[in-house]
Protein backbone atom coordinates (compact mmCIF):
# COMPACT_ATOMS: atom_id res chain seq x y z
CA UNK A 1 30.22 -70.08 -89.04
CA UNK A 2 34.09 -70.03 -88.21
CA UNK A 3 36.56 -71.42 -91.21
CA UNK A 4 37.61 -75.25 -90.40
CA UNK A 5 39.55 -77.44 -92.00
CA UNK A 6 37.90 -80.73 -93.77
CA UNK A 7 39.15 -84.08 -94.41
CA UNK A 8 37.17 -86.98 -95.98
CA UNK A 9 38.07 -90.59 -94.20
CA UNK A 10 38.19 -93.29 -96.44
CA UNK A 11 37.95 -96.36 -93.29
CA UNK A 12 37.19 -96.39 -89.88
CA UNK A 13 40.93 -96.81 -88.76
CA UNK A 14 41.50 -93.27 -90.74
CA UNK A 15 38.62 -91.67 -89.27
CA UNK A 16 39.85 -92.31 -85.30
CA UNK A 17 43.28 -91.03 -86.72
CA UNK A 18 42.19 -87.93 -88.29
CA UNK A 19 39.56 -87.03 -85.10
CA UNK A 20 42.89 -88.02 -82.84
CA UNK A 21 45.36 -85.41 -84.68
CA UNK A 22 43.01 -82.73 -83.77
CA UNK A 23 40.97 -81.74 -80.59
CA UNK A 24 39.10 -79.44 -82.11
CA UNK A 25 38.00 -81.89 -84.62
CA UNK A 26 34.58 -83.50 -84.98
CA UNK A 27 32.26 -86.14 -87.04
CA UNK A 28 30.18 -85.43 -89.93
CA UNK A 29 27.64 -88.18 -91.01
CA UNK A 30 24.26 -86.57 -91.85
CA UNK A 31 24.88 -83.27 -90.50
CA UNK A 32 21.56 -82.19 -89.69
CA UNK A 33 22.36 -81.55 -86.21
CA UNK A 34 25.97 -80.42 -86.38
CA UNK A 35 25.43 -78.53 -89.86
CA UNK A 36 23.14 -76.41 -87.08
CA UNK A 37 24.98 -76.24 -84.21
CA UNK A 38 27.78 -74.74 -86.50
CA UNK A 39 25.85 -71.89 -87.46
CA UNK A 40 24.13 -71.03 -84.14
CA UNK A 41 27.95 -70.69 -83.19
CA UNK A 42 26.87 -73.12 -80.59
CA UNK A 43 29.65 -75.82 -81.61
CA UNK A 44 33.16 -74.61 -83.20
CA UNK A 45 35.03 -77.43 -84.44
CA UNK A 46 38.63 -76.48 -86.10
CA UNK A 47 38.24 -79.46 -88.68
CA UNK A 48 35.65 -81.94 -90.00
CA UNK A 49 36.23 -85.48 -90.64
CA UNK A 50 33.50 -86.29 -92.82
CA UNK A 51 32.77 -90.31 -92.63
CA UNK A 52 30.23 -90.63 -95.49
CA UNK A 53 32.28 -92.81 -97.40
CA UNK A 54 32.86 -95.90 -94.34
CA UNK A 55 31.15 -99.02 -95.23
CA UNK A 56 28.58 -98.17 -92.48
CA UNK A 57 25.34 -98.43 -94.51
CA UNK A 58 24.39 -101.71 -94.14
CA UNK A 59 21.49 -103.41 -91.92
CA UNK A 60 22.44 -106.74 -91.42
CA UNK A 61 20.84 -109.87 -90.26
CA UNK A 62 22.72 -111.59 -87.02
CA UNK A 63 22.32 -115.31 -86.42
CA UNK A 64 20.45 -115.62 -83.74
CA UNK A 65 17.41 -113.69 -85.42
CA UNK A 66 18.60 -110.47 -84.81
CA UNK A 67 19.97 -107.12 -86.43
CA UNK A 68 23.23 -105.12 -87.29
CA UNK A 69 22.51 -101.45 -88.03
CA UNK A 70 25.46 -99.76 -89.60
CA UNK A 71 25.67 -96.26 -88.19
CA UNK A 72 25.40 -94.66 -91.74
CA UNK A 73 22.30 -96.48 -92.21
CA UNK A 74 19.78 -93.41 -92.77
CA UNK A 75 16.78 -93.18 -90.42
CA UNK A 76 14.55 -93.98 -93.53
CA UNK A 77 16.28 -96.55 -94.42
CA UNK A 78 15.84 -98.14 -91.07
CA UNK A 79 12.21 -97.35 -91.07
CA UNK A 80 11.27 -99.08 -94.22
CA UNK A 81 13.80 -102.09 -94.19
CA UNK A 82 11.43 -104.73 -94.08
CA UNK A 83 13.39 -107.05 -91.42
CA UNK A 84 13.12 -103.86 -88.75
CA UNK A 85 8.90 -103.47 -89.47
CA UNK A 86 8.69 -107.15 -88.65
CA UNK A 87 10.91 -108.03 -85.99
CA UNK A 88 11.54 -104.66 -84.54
CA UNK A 89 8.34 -102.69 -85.33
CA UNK A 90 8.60 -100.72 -82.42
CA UNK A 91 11.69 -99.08 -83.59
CA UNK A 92 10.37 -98.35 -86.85
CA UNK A 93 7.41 -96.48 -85.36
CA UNK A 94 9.36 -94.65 -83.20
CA UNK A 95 11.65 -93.17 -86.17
CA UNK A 96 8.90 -92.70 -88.29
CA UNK A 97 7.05 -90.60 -85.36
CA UNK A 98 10.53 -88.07 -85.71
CA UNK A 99 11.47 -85.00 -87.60
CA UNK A 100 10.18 -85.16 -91.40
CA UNK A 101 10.95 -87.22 -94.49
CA UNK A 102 13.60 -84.92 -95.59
CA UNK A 103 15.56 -85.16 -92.53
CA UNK A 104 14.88 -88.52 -91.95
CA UNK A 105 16.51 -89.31 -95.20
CA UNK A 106 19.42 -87.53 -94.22
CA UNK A 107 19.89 -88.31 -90.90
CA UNK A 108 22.01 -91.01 -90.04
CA UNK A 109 21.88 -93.85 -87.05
CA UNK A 110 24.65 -93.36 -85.68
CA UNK A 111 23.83 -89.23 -85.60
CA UNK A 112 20.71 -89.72 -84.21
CA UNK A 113 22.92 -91.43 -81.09
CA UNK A 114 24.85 -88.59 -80.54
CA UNK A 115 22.40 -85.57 -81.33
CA UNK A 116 22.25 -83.00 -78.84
CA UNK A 117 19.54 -81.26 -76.44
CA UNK A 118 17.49 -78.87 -78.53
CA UNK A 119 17.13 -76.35 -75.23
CA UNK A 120 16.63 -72.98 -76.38
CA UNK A 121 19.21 -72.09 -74.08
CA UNK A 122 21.54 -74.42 -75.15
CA UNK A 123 21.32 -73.01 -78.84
CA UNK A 124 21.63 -69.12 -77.52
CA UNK A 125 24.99 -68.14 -77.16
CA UNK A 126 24.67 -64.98 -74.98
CA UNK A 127 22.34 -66.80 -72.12
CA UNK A 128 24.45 -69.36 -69.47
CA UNK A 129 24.60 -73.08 -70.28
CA UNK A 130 26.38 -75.48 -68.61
CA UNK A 131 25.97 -77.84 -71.36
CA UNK A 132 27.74 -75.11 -74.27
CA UNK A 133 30.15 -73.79 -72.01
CA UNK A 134 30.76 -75.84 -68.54
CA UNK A 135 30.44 -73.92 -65.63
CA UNK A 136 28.71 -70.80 -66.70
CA UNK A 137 25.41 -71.80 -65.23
CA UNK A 138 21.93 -72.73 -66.43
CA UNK A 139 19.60 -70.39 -67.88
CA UNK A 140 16.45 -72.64 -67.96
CA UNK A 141 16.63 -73.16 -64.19
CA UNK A 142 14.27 -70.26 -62.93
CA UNK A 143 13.86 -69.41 -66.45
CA UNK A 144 11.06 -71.00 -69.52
CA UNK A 145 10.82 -74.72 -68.10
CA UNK A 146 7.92 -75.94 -70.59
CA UNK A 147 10.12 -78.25 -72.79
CA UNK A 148 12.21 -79.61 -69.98
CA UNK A 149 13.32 -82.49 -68.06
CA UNK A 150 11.05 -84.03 -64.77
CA UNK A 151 13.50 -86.97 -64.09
CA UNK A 152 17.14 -87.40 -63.38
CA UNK A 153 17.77 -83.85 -63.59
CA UNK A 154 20.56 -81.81 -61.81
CA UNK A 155 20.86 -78.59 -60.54
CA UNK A 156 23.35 -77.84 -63.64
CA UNK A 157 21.23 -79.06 -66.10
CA UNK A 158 17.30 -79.53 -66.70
CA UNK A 159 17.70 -80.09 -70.82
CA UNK A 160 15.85 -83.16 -72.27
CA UNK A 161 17.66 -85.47 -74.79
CA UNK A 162 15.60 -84.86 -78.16
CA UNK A 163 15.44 -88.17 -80.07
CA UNK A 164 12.63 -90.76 -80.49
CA UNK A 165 14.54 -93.46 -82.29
CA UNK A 166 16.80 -93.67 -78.77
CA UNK A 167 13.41 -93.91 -76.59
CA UNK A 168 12.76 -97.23 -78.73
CA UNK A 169 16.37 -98.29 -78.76
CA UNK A 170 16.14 -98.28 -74.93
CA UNK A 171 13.43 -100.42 -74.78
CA UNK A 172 15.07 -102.69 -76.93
CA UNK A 173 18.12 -103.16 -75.02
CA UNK A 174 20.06 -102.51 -78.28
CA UNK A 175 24.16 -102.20 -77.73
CA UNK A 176 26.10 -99.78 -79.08
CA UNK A 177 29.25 -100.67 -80.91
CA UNK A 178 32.30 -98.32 -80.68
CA UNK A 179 35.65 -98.36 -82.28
CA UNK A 180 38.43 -95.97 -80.24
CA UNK A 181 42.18 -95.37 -80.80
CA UNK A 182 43.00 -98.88 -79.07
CA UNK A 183 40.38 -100.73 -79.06
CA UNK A 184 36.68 -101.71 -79.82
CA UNK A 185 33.87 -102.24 -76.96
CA UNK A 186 30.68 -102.80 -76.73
CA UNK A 187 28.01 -100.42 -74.64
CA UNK A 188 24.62 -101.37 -73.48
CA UNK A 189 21.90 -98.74 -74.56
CA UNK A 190 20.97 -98.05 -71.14
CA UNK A 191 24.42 -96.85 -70.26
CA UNK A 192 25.49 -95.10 -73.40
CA UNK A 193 23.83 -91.52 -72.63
CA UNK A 194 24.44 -89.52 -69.49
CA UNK A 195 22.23 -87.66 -66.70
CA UNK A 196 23.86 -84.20 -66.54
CA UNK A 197 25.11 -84.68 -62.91
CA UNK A 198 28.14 -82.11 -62.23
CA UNK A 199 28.99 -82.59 -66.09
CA UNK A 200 25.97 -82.06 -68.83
CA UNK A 201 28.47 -81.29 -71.34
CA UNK A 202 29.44 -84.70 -71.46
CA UNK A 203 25.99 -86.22 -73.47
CA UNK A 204 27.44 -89.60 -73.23
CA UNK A 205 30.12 -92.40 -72.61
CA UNK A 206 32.59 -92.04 -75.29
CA UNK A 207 35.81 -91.48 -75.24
CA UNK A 208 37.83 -88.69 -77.16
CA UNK A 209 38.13 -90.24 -80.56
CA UNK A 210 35.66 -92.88 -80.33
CA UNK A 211 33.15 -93.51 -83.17
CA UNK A 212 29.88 -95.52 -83.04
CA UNK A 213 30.03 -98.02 -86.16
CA UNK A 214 26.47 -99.78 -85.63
CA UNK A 215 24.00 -100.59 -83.24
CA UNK A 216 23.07 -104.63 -82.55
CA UNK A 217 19.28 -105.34 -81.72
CA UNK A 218 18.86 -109.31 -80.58
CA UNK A 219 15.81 -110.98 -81.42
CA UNK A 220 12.91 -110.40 -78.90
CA UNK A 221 9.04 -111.07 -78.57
CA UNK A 222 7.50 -107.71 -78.93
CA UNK A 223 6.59 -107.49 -82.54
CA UNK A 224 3.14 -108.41 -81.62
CA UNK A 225 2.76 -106.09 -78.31
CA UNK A 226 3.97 -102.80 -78.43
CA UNK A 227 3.33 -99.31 -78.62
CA UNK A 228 5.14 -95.67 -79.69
CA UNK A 229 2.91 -92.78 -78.19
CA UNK A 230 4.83 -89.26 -78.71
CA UNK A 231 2.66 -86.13 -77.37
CA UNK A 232 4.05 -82.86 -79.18
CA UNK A 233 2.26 -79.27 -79.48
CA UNK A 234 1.93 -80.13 -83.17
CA UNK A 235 1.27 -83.70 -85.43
CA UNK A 236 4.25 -83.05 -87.29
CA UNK A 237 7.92 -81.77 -87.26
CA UNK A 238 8.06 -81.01 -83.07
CA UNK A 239 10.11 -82.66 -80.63
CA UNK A 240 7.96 -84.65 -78.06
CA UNK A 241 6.82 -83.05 -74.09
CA UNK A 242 6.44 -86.49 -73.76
CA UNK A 243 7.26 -89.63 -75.35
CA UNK A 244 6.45 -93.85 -74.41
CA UNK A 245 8.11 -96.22 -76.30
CA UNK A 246 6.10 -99.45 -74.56
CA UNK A 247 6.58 -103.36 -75.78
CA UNK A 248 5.45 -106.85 -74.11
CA UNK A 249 5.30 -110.41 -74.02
CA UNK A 250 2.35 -111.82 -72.90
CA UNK A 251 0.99 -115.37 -72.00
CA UNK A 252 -2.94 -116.23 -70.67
CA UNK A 253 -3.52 -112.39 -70.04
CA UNK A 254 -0.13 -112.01 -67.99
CA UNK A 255 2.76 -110.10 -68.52
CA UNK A 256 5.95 -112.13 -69.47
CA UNK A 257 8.19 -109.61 -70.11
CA UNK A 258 7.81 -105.54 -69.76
CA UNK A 259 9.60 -102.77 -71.51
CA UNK A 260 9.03 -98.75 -70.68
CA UNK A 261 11.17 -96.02 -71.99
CA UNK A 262 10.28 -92.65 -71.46
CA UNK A 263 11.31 -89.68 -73.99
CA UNK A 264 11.08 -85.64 -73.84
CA UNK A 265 11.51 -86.07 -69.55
CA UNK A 266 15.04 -86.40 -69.12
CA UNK A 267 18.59 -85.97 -70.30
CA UNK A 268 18.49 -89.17 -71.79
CA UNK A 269 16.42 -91.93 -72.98
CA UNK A 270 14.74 -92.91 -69.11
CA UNK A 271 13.85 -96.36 -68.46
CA UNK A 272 14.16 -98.46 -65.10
CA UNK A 273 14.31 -102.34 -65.44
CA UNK A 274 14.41 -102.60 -62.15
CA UNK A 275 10.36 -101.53 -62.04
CA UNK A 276 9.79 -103.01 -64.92
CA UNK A 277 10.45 -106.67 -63.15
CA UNK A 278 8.10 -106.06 -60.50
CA UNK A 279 5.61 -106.64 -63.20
CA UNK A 280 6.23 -109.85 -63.99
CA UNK A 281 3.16 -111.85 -63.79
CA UNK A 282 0.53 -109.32 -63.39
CA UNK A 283 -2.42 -108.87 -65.70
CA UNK A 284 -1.84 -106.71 -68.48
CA UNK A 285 -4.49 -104.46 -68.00
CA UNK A 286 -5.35 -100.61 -67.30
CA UNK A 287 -4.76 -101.13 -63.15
CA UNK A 288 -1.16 -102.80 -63.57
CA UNK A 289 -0.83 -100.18 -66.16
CA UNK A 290 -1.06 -97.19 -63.49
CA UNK A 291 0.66 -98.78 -61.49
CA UNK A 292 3.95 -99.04 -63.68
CA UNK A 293 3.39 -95.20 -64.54
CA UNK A 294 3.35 -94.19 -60.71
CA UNK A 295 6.38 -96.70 -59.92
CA UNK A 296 8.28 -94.92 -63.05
CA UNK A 297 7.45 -91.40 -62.09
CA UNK A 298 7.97 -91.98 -57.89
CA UNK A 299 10.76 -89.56 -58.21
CA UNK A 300 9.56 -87.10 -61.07
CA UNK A 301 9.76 -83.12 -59.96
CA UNK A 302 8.65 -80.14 -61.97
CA UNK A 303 10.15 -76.65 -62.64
CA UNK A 304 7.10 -75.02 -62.94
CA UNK A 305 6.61 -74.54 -66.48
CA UNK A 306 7.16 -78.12 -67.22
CA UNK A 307 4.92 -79.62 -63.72
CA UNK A 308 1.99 -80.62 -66.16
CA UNK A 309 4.53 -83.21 -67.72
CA UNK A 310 4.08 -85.32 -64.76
CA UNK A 311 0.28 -86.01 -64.89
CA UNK A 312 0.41 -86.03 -68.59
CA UNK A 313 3.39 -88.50 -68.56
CA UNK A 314 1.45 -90.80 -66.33
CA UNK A 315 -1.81 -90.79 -68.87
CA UNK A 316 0.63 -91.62 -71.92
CA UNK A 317 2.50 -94.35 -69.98
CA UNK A 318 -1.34 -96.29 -69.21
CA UNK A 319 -2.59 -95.33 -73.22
CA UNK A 320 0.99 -96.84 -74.84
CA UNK A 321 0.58 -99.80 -73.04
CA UNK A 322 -2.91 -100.51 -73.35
CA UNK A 323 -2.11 -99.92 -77.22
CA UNK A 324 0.77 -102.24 -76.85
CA UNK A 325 -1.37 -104.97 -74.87
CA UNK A 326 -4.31 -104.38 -77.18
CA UNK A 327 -1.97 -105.01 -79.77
CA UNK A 328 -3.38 -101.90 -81.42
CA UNK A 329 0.04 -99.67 -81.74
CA UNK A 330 -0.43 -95.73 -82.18
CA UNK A 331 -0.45 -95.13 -86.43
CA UNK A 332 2.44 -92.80 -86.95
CA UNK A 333 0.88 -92.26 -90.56
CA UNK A 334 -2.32 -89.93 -89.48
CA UNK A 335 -0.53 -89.25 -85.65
CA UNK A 336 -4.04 -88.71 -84.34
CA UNK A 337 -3.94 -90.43 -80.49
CA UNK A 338 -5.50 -93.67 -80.78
C-alpha cells in the first residue's frame, strides 16, 4: 500500500472541497472495498477523505409513504430497520442474501453504490484490464469466463457488477441523490451505473467530486409479491453467477405491475422496463413467467466459460417469480432454494 495523505470531513460541503483539491483523492465510508483495492495495488489514491463523521446515517420516512436512506446508513442497519422489512422487504432480502454479518455491519449504502467488479483480472495487477488501467486490454476475454457478464457486455470489458443490494434497488426504481461542486441532482437507479462500452473504467455517472448522500425509495405495492433468488457456488460469503431480484402487483390472478432485475450477468444492475410492460395483464403464472425470462435474455451471449449462465439465468428468472407470485419469497436465513 503506497503512503497517502488523510483528511477527516466534518460536512458534506467540506468533503466535495477536500476530494476537489486533489485528483488523486478518494472517499472512505466503510472501506471494505477500497481498504482492498488499496492493498491489491489495484487503486492508488494520493489522499483519503474519510466521511464517517457526515450526518449520513439516518433512514428516514418521506411523506408520501416512502424512504430516505442516508448513504452512511450501514447495510445492517438497512436490513433490520423495521420500516425497510415492511414496506421494502425486497430490499432487505436482497442485502441480507450479501457478504457476511461482519461486513454487512461495516459496509455502508452509499459504498455498496459505488463498489467495484470483483474480476480476478481486475484485482491482478500484472494481467491487462481495461477497467484498472484504460486501454491495456482485457484479460478475461479469451481467458477464465465462469464469473462473467452474458448481457450488455463490450468487447473491452466482460466484468459483472458485484452487489445484491443494487439488483433490488433497480427493481425498486430507487433515485440516487448526489451533491457535486455546484450543484445537487437527482439520478434514477437505472441510469446511475454504466455498461463498459469504450470506457469500463468509468463504473458510473458521477462526476469528479460528486458524492452520493442517500438513496430515496417511494412507496410501492410489492411488499406482498416479491422474490430475491441469488445462485452462488456456496450458501454463504460468494458473490452470485446469477442473481433475480423479482416484485409484483397483482389483481384477480393478473399482473398489475412487473419488476425484474438481474444480478451477477452484467456490468451493472440489468433490468428492461420496456419488457417488463409487455406483461401487463397477463396471468401470473409459470408460462408468462418463461416468457419474461426469454424476452429478458433475447440478447444474452456467452464466453464460453460463463454460456451455462444463460439457461441457468432463465430457470432463476421463472423460480423468483413464482416465489414472488406465490408470495412465498426465497428465506435468506437457511439460503436453501425454495
Amino acid at each position: 500500500m503506497k503512503p497517502f495523505a488523510y483528511t477527516r470531513a466534518e460536512t458534506v460541503a467540506d468533503a466535495v472541497a477536500a476530494l476537489a483539491a486533489s485528483p488523486g483523492a478518494q472517499f472512505l465510508a466503510g472501506g471494505t472495498n477500497l481498504v482492498d483495492l488499496m492493498k491489491y495495488d489495484v487503486t492508488h489514491p494520493d489522499a483519503i477523505v474519510d466521511i464517517n463523521s457526515l450526518p449520513l446515517k439516518e433512514i428516514e420516512a418521506l411523506a408520501d409513504g416512502g424512504l430516505r436512506i442516508g448513504a452512511l446508513a450501514s447495510n445492517s442497519a438497512v436490513a433490520y430497520d423495521a420500516r425497510i422489512e415492511a414496506r421494502f422487504p425486497l430490499l432487505a432480502s436482497a442485502i441480507l442474501a450479501g457478504a457476511s454479518p461482519q461486513l454487512r455491519n461495516a459496509a455502508t449504502t452509499g459504498g455498496n453504490l459505488l463498489q467495484r467488479t470483483r474480476c480476478p483480472y481486475f484485482y491482478d495487477p500484472s494481467t491487462p484490464c481495461n477497467k484498472r488501467e484504460p486501454g491495456s486490454g482485457c484479460a478475461a476475454i479469451g481467458g477464465l469466463t465462469r464469473m462473467h457478464a452474458v448481457l450488455g457486455a463490450s468487447e473491452k470489458c466482460i466484468a459483472v457488477h458485484p452487489s445484491d443490494m443494487c439488483v433490488a434497488l433497480a427493481a425498486l426504481d430507487a433515485t440516487v441523490e448526489v451533491v457535486g461542486p455546484d450543484s445537487a441532482r437527482d439520478i434514477a437507479f437505472t441510469d446511475f451505473h454504466r455498461l463498459p462500452g469504450d470506457a469500463p473504467h468509468r463504473d458510473n455517472i458521477l462526476e469528479r467530486g460528486e458524492l452520493v448522500t442517500g438513496i430515496r425509495l417511494e412507496a410501492n405495492h410489492f411488499a406482498g409479491h416479491y422474490s430475491y433468488l441469488k445462485l452462488r457456488d456456496r450458501l454463504s460469503y460468494a458473490f452470485a453467477l446469477v442473481s433475480v431480484a423479482a416484485a409484483m402487483e397483482i389483481a384477480d390472478g393478473r399482473i398489475i405491475d412487473l419488476r425484474v432485475a438481474l444480478g451477477g450477468v452484467a456490468h451493472k444492475p440489468w433490468r428492461d422496463p420496456l419488457a417488463e410492460a409487455e406483461f401487463a395483464g397477463a396471468p401470473a403464472a409459470d408460462e408468462t413467467f418463461r416468457q419474461v425470462a426469454d424476452r429478458l435474455l433475447l440478447d444474452a451471449r456467452g464466453q464460453g466459460g460463463n454460456d451455462f449462465k444463460i439457461p441457468l439465468a432463465r430457470r432463476a428468472i421463472v423460480r423468483a417469480l413464482r416465489q414472488a407470485a406465490s408470495g412465498t419469497p426465497q428465506s435468506q436465513t437457511t439460503k436453501a432454494i425454495q
